[in-house]
Protein backbone atom coordinates (compact mmCIF):
# COMPACT_ATOMS: atom_id res chain seq x y z
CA UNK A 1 185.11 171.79 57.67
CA UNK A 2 186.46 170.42 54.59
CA UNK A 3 189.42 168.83 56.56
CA UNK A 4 186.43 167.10 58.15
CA UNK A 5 185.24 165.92 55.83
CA UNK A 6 188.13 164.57 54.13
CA UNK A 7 189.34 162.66 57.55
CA UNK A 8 185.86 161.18 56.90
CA UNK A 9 186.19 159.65 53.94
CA UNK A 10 189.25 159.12 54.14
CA UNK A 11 188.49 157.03 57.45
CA UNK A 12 185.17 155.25 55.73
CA UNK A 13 187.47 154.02 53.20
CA UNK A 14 190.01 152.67 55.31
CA UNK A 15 187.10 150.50 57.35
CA UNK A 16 185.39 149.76 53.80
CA UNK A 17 189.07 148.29 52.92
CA UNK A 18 190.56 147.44 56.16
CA UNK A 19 187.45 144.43 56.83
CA UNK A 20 186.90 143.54 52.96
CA UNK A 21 190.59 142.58 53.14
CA UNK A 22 190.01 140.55 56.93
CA UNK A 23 186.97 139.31 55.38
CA UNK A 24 188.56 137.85 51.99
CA UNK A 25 191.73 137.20 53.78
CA UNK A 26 190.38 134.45 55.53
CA UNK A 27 187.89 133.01 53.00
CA UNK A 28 190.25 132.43 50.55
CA UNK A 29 193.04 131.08 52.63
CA UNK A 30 191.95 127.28 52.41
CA UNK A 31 191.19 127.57 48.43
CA UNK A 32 194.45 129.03 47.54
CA UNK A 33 196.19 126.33 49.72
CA UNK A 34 194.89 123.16 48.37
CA UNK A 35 196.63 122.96 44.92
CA UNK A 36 199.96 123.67 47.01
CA UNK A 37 199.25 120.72 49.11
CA UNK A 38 197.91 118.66 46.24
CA UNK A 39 201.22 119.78 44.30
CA UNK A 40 203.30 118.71 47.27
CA UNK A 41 201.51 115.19 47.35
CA UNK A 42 201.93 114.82 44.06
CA UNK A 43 205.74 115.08 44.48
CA UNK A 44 206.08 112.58 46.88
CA UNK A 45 203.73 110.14 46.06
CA UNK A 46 204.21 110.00 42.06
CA UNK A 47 207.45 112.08 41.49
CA UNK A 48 208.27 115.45 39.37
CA UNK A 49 206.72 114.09 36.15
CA UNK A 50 203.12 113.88 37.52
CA UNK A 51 203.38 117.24 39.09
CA UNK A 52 204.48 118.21 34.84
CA UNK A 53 200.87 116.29 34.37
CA UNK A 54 198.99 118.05 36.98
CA UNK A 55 200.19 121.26 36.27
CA UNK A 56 199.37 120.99 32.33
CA UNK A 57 195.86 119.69 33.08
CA UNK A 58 195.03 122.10 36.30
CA UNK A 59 196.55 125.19 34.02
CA UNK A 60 194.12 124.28 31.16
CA UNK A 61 191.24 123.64 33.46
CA UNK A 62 191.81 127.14 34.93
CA UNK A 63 192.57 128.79 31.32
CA UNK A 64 189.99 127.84 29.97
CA UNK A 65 186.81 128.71 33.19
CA UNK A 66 188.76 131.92 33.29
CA UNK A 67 188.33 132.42 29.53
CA UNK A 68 184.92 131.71 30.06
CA UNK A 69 184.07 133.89 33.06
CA UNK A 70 186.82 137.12 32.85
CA UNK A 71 185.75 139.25 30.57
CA UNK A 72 181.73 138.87 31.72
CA UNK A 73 182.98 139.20 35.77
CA UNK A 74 185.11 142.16 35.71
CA UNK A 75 182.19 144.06 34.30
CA UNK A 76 179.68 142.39 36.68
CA UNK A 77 182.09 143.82 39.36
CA UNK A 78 182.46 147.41 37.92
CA UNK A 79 178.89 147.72 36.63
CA UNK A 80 176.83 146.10 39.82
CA UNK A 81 179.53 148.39 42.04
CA UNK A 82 178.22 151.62 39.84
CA UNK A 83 174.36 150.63 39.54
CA UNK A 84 173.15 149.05 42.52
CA UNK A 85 172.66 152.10 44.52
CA UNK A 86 171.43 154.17 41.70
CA UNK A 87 169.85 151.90 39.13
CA UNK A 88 168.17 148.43 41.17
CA UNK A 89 166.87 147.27 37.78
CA UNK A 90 170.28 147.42 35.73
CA UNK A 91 171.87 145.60 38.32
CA UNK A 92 169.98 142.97 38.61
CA UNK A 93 169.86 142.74 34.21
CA UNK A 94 173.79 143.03 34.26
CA UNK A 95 173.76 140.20 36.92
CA UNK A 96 171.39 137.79 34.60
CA UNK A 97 173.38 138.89 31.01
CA UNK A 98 176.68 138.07 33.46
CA UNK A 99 175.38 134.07 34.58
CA UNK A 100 173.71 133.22 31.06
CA UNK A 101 177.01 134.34 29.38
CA UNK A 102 179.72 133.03 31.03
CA UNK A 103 177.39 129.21 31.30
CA UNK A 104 177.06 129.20 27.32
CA UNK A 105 180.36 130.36 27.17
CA UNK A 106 181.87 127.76 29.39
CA UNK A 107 179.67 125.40 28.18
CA UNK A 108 181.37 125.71 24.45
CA UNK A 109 184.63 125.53 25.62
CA UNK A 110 184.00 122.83 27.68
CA UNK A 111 182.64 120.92 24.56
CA UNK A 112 185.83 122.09 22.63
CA UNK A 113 188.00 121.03 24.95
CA UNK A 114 186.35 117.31 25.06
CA UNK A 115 186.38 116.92 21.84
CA UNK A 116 189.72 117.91 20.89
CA UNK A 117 191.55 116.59 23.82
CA UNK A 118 193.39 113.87 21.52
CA UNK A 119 194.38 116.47 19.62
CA UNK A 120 195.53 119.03 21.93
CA UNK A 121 197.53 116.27 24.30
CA UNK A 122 199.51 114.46 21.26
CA UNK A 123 199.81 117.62 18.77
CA UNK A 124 200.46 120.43 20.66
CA UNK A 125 201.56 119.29 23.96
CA UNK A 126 202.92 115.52 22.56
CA UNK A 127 202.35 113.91 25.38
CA UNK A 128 199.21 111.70 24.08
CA UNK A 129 198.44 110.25 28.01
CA UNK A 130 197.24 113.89 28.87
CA UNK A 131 193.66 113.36 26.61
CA UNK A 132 191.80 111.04 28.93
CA UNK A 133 192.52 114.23 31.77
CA UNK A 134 191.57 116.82 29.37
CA UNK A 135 188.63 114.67 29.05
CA UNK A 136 187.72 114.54 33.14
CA UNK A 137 188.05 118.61 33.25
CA UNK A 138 185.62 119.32 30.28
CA UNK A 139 183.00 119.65 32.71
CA UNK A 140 184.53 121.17 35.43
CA UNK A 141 185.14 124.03 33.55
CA UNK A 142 181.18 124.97 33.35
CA UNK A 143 180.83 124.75 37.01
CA UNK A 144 184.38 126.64 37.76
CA UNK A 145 183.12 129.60 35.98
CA UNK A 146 179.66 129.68 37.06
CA UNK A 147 181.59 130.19 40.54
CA UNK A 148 183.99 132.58 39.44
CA UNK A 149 181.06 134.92 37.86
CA UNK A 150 178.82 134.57 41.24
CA UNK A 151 181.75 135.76 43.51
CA UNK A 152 182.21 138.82 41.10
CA UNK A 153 178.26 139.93 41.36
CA UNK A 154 178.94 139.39 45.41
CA UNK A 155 182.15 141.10 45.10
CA UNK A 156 180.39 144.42 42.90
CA UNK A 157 177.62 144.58 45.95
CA UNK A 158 181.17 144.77 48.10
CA UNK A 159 179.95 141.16 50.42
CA UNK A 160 183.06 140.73 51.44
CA UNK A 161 181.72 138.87 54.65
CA UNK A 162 179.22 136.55 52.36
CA UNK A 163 182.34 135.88 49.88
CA UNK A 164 184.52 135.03 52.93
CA UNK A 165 181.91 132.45 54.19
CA UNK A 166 181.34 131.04 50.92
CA UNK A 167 185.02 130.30 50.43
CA UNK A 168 185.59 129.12 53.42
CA UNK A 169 182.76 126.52 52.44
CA UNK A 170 184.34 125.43 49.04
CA UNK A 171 187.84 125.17 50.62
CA UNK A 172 186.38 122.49 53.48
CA UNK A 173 185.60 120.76 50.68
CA UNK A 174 187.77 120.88 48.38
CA UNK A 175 191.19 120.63 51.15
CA UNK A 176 189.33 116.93 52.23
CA UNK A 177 188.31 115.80 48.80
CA UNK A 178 190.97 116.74 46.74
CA UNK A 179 193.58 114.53 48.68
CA UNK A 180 191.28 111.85 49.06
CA UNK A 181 190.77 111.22 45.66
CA UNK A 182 194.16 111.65 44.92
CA UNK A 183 194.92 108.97 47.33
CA UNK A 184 192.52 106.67 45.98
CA UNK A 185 192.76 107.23 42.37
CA UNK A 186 195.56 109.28 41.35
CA UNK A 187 195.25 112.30 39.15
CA UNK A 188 191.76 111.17 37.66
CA UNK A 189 190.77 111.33 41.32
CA UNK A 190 191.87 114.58 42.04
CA UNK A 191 190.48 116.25 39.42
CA UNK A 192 187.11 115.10 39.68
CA UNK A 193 187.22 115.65 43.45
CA UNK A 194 187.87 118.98 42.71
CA UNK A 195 184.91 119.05 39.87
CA UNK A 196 182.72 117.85 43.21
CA UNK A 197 184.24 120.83 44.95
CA UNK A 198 182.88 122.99 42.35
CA UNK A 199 179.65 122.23 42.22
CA UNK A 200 179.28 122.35 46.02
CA UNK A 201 180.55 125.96 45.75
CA UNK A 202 178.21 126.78 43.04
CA UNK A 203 174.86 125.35 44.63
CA UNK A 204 176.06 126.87 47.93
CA UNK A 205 176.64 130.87 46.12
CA UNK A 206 173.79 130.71 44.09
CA UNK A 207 171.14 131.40 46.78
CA UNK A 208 173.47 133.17 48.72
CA UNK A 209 173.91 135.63 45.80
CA UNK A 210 170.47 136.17 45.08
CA UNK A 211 169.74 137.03 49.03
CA UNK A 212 172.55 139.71 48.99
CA UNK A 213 170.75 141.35 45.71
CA UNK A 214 167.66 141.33 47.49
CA UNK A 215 168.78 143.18 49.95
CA UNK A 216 169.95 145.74 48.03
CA UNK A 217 166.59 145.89 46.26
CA UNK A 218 167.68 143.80 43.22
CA UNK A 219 165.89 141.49 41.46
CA UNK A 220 168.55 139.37 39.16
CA UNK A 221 166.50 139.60 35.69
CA UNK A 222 167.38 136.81 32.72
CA UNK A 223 164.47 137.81 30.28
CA UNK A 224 165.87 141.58 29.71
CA UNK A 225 169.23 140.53 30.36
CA UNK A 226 170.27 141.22 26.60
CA UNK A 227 168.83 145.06 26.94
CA UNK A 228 172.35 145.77 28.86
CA UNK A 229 174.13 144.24 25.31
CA UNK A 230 176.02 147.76 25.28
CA UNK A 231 177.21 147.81 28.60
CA UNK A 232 178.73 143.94 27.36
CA UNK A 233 180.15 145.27 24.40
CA UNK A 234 181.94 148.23 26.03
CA UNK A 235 183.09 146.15 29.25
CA UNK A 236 183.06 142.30 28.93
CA UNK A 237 184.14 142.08 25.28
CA UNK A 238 187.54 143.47 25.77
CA UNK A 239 187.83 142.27 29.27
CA UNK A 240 187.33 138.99 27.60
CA UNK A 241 189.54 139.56 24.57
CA UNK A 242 192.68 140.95 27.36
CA UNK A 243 191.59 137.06 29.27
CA UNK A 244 192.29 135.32 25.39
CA UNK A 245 195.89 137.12 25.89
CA UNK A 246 196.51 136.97 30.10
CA UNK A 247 194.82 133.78 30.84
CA UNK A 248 196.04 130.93 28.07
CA UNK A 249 199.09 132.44 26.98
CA UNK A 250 200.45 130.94 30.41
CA UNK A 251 199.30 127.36 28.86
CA UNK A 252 201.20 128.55 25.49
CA UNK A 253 204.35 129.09 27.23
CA UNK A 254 204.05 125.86 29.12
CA UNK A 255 203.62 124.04 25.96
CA UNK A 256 206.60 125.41 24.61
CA UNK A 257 208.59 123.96 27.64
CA UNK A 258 206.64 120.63 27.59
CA UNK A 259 207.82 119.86 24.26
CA UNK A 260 211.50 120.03 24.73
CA UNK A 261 213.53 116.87 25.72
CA UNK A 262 212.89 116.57 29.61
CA UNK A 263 209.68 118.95 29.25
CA UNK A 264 207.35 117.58 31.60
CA UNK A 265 209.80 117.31 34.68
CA UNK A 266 210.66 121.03 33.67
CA UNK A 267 207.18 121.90 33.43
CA UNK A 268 206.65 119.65 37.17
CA UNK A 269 209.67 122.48 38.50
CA UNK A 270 207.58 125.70 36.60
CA UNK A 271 204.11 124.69 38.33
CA UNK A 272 206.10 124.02 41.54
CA UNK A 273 207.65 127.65 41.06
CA UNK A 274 204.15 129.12 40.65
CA UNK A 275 203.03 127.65 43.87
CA UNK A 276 205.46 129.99 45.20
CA UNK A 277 204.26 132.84 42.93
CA UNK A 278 200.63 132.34 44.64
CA UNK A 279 201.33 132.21 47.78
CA UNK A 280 202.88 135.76 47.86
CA UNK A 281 200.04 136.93 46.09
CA UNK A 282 197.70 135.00 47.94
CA UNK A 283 197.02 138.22 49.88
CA UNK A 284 197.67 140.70 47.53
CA UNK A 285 195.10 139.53 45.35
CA UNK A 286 192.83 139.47 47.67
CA UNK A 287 193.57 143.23 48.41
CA UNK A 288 192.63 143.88 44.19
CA UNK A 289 189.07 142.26 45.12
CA UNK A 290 189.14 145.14 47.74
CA UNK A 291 190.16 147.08 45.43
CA UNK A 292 187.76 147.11 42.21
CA UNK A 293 184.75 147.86 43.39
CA UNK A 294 185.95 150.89 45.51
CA UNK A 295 188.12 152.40 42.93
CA UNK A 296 185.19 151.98 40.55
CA UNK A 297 183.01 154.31 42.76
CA UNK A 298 185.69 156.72 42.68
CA UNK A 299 186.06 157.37 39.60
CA UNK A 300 182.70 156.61 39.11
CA UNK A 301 182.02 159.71 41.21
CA UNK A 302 185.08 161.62 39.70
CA UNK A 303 186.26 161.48 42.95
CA UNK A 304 190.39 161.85 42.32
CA UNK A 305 191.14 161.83 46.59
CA UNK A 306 189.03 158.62 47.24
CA UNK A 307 191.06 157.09 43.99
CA UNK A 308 194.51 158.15 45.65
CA UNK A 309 193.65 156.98 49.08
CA UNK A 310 192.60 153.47 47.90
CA UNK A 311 195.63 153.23 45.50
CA UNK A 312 197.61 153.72 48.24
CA UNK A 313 196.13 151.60 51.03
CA UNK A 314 196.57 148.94 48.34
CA UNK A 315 199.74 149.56 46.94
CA UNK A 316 201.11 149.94 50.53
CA UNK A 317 199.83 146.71 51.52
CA UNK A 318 201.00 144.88 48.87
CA UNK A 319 203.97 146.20 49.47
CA UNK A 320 205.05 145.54 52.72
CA UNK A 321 203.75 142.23 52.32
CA UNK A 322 206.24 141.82 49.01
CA UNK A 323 208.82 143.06 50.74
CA UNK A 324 208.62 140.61 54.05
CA UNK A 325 208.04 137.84 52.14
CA UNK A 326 211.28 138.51 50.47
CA UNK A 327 212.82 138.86 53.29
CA UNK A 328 211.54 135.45 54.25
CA UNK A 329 212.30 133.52 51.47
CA UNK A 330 216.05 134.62 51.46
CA UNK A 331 216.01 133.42 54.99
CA UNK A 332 213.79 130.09 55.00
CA UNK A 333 213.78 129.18 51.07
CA UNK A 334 215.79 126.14 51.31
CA UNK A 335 213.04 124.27 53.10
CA UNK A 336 210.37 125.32 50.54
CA UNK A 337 212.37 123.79 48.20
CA UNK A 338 212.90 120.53 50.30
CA UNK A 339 209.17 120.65 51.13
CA UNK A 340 208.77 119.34 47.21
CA UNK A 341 211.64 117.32 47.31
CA UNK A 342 213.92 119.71 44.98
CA UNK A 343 218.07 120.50 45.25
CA UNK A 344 218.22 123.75 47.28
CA UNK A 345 221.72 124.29 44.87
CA UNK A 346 220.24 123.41 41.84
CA UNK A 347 216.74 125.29 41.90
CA UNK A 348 217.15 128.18 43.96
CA UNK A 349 218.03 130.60 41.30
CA UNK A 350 214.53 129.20 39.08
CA UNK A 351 212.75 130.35 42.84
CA UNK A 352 215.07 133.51 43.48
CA UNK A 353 213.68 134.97 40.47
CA UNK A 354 210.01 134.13 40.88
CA UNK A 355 210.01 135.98 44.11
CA UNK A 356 211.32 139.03 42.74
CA UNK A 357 208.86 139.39 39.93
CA UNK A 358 206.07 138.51 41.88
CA UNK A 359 207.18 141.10 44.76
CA UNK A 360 206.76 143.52 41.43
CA UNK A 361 203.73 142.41 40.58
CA UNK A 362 202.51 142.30 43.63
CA UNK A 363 203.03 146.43 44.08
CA UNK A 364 201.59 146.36 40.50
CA UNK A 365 198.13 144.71 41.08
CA UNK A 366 196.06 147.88 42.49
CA UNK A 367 197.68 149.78 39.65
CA UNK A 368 196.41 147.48 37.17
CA UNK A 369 192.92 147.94 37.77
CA UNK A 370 193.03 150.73 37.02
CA UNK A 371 191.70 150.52 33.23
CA UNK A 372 189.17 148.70 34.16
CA UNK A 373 187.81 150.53 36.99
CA UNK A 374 188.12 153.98 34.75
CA UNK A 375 186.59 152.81 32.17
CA UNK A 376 189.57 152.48 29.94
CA UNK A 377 188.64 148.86 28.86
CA UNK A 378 190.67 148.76 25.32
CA UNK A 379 193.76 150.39 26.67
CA UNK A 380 193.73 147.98 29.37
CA UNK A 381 193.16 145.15 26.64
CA UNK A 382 196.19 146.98 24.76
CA UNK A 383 198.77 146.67 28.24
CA UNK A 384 197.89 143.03 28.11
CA UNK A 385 198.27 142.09 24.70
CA UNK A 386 201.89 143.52 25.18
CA UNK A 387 202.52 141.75 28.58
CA UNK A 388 201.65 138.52 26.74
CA UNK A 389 203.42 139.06 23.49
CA UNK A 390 206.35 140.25 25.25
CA UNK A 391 205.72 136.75 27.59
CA UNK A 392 205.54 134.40 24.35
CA UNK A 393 208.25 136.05 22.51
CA UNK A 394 211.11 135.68 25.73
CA UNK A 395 209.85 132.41 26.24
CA UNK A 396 210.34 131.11 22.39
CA UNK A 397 213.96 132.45 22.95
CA UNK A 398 214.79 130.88 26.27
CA UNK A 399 212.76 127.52 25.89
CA UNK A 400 215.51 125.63 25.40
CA UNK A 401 216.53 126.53 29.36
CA UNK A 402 213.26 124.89 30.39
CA UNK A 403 211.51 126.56 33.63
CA UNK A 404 214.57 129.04 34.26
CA UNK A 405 213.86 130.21 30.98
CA UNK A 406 210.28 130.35 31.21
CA UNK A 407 210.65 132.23 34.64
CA UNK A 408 212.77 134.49 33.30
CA UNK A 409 210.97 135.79 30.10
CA UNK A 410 207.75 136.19 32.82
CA UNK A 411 209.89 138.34 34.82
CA UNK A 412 210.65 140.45 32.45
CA UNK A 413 207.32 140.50 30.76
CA UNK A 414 205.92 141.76 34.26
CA UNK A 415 208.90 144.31 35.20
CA UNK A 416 207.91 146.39 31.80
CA UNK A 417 204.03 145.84 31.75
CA UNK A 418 204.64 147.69 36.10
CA UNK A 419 205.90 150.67 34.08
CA UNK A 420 203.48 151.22 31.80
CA UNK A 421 200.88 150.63 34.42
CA UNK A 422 202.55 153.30 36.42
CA UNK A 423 202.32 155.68 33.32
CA UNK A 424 198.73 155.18 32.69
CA UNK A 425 197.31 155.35 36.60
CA UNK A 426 199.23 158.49 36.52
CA UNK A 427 197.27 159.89 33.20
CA UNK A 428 193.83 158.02 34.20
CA UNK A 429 194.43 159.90 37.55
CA UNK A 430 194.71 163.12 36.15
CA UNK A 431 191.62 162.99 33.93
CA UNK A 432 189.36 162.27 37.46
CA UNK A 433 187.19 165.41 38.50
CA UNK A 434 187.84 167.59 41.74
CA UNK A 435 188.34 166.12 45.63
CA UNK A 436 184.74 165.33 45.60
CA UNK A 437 182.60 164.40 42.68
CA UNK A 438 178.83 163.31 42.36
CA UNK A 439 177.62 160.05 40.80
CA UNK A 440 176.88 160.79 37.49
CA UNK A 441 173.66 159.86 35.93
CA UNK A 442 173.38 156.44 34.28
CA UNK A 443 174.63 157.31 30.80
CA UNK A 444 177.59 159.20 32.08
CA UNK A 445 178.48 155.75 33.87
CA UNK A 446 178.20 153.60 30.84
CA UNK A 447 179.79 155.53 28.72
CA UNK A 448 183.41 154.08 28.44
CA UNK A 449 186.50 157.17 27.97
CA UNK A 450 187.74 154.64 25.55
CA UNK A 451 184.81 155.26 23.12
């Protein structure tokens, strides 16, 4: 009977993980692809230099609607995935606290980012032509965020099919503006295509969102938002201070490059690289989304076999998919490289090693929500912080190499933070309750293992 039961679960899980991953798979496809193909326009059309300026600019306008919407969407994710079954009216408070903070938090960095643009181009990146972009972004980064926060509520309630759709949606649009205003008015045009894109995603989710919480009996609440402060404080505030390490120090290490003689074509070569880097984790991202919200139940229901059979359907995913794409790139690399008009003799090493770390980081991901999905919020903030000063710190040394450098202090920054991942699923593991738990009441939930 109980082997019954286990085959059960065990088999509800697999379906559970086996469509959200179809489902995601092939909503996100057409997103992930258009700053590749805007990146590879770029290259031919205005050369190496403005693929430097595009990657500066797109990196700070992700940076900073990341900043803004992290911390407040991973614990939309884990909280909505614990309450909505058990606790309607929490759900639908942690979905309002979620939207009004990360569109008053994007909303001030927006503003920061407008205002100091002179500043920020000429001082710390000293390339002064880079304000009047900064400037064009400012607002996208509101509407980015928005978007980013209203996928994580959908991705909590585990919509997989709605998200799908909705991406899909955004990625018509933004695969036919994008170009279109590159074409027409160069890097200005792009960028505010893609602001367009946005918004279209964001008026499109919104009442999408709200008829997926209805259906689970949630009403999304604004006026007693603030009466789930706690569950911000315990989740979203260290979520958000791990997104002030993970997210920008990226942009910090690309402004180390930048300002070195020959620092925006080096820079060009880097964001080139990490087109690479994101399209083999295109799909093993999309597994983490998978991911979260069932490893949250799990532990959520000290439930130590569903956590081990959803590591592993995600680990073993991501790697076999690592480990092809490998396999591919050793094979068919030299016409990536050609694709973006780069020496095959000269580069491939820079490319070589971006494919090895992110094949590691790929078997990583599932591992390294872990924290968050357990409840260990400030140890996961702690992993972070040492994956970014270990980042900043073998990038100041090897700056002088440009993007081989920069590649290769990311590398290793990845290789150690995989191994201290490993150490802490194992110990996070270990604390879960029997083969079968039950959901604990709503205190028990909210209460973080790192208080």
């Amino acid at each position: 009977m109980r082997s019954l039961r286990t085959l059960i679960t065990q088999s509800a899980d697999l379906r559970v993980f086996g469509l959200g991953l179809i489902w995601s798979t092939l909503g996100t496809v057409i997103v992930r692809l258009t700053p590749m193909i805007t990146t590879i326009l770029i290259s031919h059309w205005f050369g190496i230099e403005s693929v430097g300026k595009f990657g500066v600019v797109y990196g700070t306008l992700l940076s900073a609607s990341f900043l803004a919407s992290t911390g407040v969407s991973l614990m939309a994710t884990r909280n909505i995935a614990a309450y909505s079954a058990t606790d309607p009216a929490t759900a639908g408070q942690l979905a309002g606290i979620a939207l009004l903070l990360s569109a008053g938090a994007s909303a001030l960095i927006g503003l920061a980012v407008y205002s100091f643009a002179d500043a920020i181009a000429g001082r710390l990146l000293k390339q002064p032509e880079l304000a009047f972009y900064l400037r064009v972004i400012s607002p996208i980064i509101v509407v980015s965020a928005l978007n980013n926060v209203q996928v994580a509520i959908l991705n909590g309630l585990q919509q997989f099919k709605t998200i799908a759709r909705l991406n899909m949606a955004m990625g018509c649009l933004m695969i036919t503006m994008v170009p279109a205003g590159l074409y027409s008015y160069g890097l200005a045009g792009s960028f505010t295509a893609l602001g367009c894109a946005y918004l279209g995603g964001c008026l499109i989710a919104y009442p999408a969102m709200l008829a997926a919480l209805r259906r689970r009996g949630i009403e999304i609440a604004f006026r007693r938002a603030f009466s789930q402060w706690r569950l911000v404080t315990r989740y979203a505030v260290p979520a958000l201070l791990a997104s002030l390490l993970y997210e920008p120090v990226n942009w910090v290490c690309t402004a180390m490059v930048v300002n070195n003689p020959d620092g925006l074509a080096q820079v060009g070569l880097y964001f080139i690289a990490m087109q690479l880097e994101t399209l083999l984790l295109f799909v093993p991202q999309i597994v983490v989304q998978v991911v979260i919200p069932m490893l949250s139940t799990g532990f959520g229901q000290a439930d130590r076999r569903r956590v081990l059979n959803v590591l592993r359907m995600g680990i073993g995913t991501n790697i076999a998919i690592a480990v092809g794409f490998v396999v591919v790139m050793m094979v068919f690399g030299n016409w990536f490289l050609v694709l973006f008009k780069l020496d095959p003799a000269r580069d491939w090493p820079i490319f070589m090693i971006v494919v090895l770390a992110a094949a590691i980081m790929a078997a990583a991901l599932p591992l390294g929500q872990v924290p968050v999905s357990s409840g260990y919020m400030w140890t996961g903030l702690s992993i972070t912080a040492g994956w970014a000063l270990t980042f900043i710190i073998g990038t100041w040394f090897l700056q002088d190499r440009g993007a081989l450098g920069i590649v290769i202090a990311r590398a290793i920054a990845w290789s150690l933070q995989t191994l201290v991942y490993i150490g802490f699923a194992r110990f996070a593991i270990g604390r879960t309750g029997g083969e079968k738990g039950t959901l604990p009441a709503r205190s028990s939930i909210a209460a973080s293992p790192d208080v």
